[in-house]
Protein backbone atom coordinates (compact mmCIF):
# COMPACT_ATOMS: atom_id res chain seq x y z
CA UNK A 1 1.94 -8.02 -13.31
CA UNK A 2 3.21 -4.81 -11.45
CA UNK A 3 6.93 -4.12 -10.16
CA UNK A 4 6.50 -3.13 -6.61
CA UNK A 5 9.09 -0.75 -5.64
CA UNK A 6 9.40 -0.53 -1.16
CA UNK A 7 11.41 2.45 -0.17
CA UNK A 8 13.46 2.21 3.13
CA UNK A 9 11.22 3.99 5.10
CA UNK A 10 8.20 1.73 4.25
CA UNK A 11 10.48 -0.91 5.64
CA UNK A 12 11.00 0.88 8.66
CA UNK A 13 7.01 0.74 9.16
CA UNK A 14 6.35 -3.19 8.30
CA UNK A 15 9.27 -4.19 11.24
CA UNK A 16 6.80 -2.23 13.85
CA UNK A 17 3.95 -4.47 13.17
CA UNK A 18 2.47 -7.70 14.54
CA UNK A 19 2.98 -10.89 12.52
CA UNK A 20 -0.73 -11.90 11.92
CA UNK A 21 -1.23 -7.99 10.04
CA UNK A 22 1.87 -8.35 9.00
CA UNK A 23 0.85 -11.48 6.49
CA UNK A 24 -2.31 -9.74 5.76
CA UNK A 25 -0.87 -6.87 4.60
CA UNK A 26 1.92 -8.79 2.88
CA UNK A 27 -1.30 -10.74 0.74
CA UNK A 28 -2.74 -7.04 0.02
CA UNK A 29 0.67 -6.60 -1.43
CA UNK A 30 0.57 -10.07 -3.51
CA UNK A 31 -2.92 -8.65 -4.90
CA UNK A 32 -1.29 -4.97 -5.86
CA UNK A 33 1.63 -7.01 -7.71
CA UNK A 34 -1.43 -9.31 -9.96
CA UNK A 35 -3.05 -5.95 -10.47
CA UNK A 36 -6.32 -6.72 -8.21
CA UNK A 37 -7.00 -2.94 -7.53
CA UNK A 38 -11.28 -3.46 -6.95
CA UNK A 39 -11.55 -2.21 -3.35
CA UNK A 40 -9.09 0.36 -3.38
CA UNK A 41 -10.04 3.93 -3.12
CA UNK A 42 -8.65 7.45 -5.07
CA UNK A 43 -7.05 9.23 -2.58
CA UNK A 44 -8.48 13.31 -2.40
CA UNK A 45 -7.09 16.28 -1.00
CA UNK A 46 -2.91 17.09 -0.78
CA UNK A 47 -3.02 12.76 -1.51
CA UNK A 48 -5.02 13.15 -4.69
CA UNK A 49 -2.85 11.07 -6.95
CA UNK A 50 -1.85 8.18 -4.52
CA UNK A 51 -4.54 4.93 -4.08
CA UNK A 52 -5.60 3.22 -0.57
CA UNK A 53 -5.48 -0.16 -0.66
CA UNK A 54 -7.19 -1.58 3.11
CA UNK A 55 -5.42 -4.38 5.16
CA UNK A 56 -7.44 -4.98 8.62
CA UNK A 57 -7.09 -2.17 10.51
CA UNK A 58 -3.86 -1.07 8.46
CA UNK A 59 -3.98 1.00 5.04
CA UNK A 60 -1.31 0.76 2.29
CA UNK A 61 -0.89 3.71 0.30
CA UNK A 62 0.53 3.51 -2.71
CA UNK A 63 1.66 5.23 -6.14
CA UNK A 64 0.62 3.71 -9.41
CA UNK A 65 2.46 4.52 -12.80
CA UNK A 66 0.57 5.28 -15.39
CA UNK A 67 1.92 3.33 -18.54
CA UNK A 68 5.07 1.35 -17.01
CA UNK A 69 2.92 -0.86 -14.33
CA UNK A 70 5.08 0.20 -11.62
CA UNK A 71 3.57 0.67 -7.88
CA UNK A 72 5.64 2.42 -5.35
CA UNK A 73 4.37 2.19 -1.71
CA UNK A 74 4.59 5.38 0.00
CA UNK A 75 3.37 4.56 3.61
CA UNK A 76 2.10 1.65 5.78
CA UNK A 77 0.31 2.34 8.82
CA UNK A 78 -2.52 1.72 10.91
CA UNK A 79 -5.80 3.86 10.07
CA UNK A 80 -5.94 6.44 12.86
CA UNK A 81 -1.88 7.24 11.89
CA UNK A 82 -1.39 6.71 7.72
CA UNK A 83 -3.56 10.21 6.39
């Protein structure tokens, strides 16, 4: 199991959306914590380092430490916004 670690501002992003993503996203989030990381994708470019994880038409990208299984969320928001 992972610690998941939401900063404020992450927060600030899941109060702006819909109730229907917002359980989706919150089961994307249940997967991350049991360490179910099949469909996500390597981030490249200035976000090489940080993983996509994909939620409907919402993407949650997140941080994952190396050897103290530790995932910090950086940013939740709908595809045409998050990159």
């Amino acid at each position: 199991m992972f610690k998941i670690i939401v900063p404020k501002i992450v927060l600030k992003e899941l109060e702006k959306i819909d109730t229907e993503n917002l359980q989706l996203i919150f089961d994307k989030i249940k997967d991350l914590e049991k360490g179910i990381f099949s469909t996500d994708k390597a981030l490249q470019g200035k976000h090489k380092g940080k993983f996509r994880k994909r939620a409907g038409n919402y993407r949650i990208i997140y941080l994952k430490e190396n050897d103290i299984l530790v995932i910090t969320l950086v940013r939740i928001a709908h595809r045409k916004e998050v990159y």
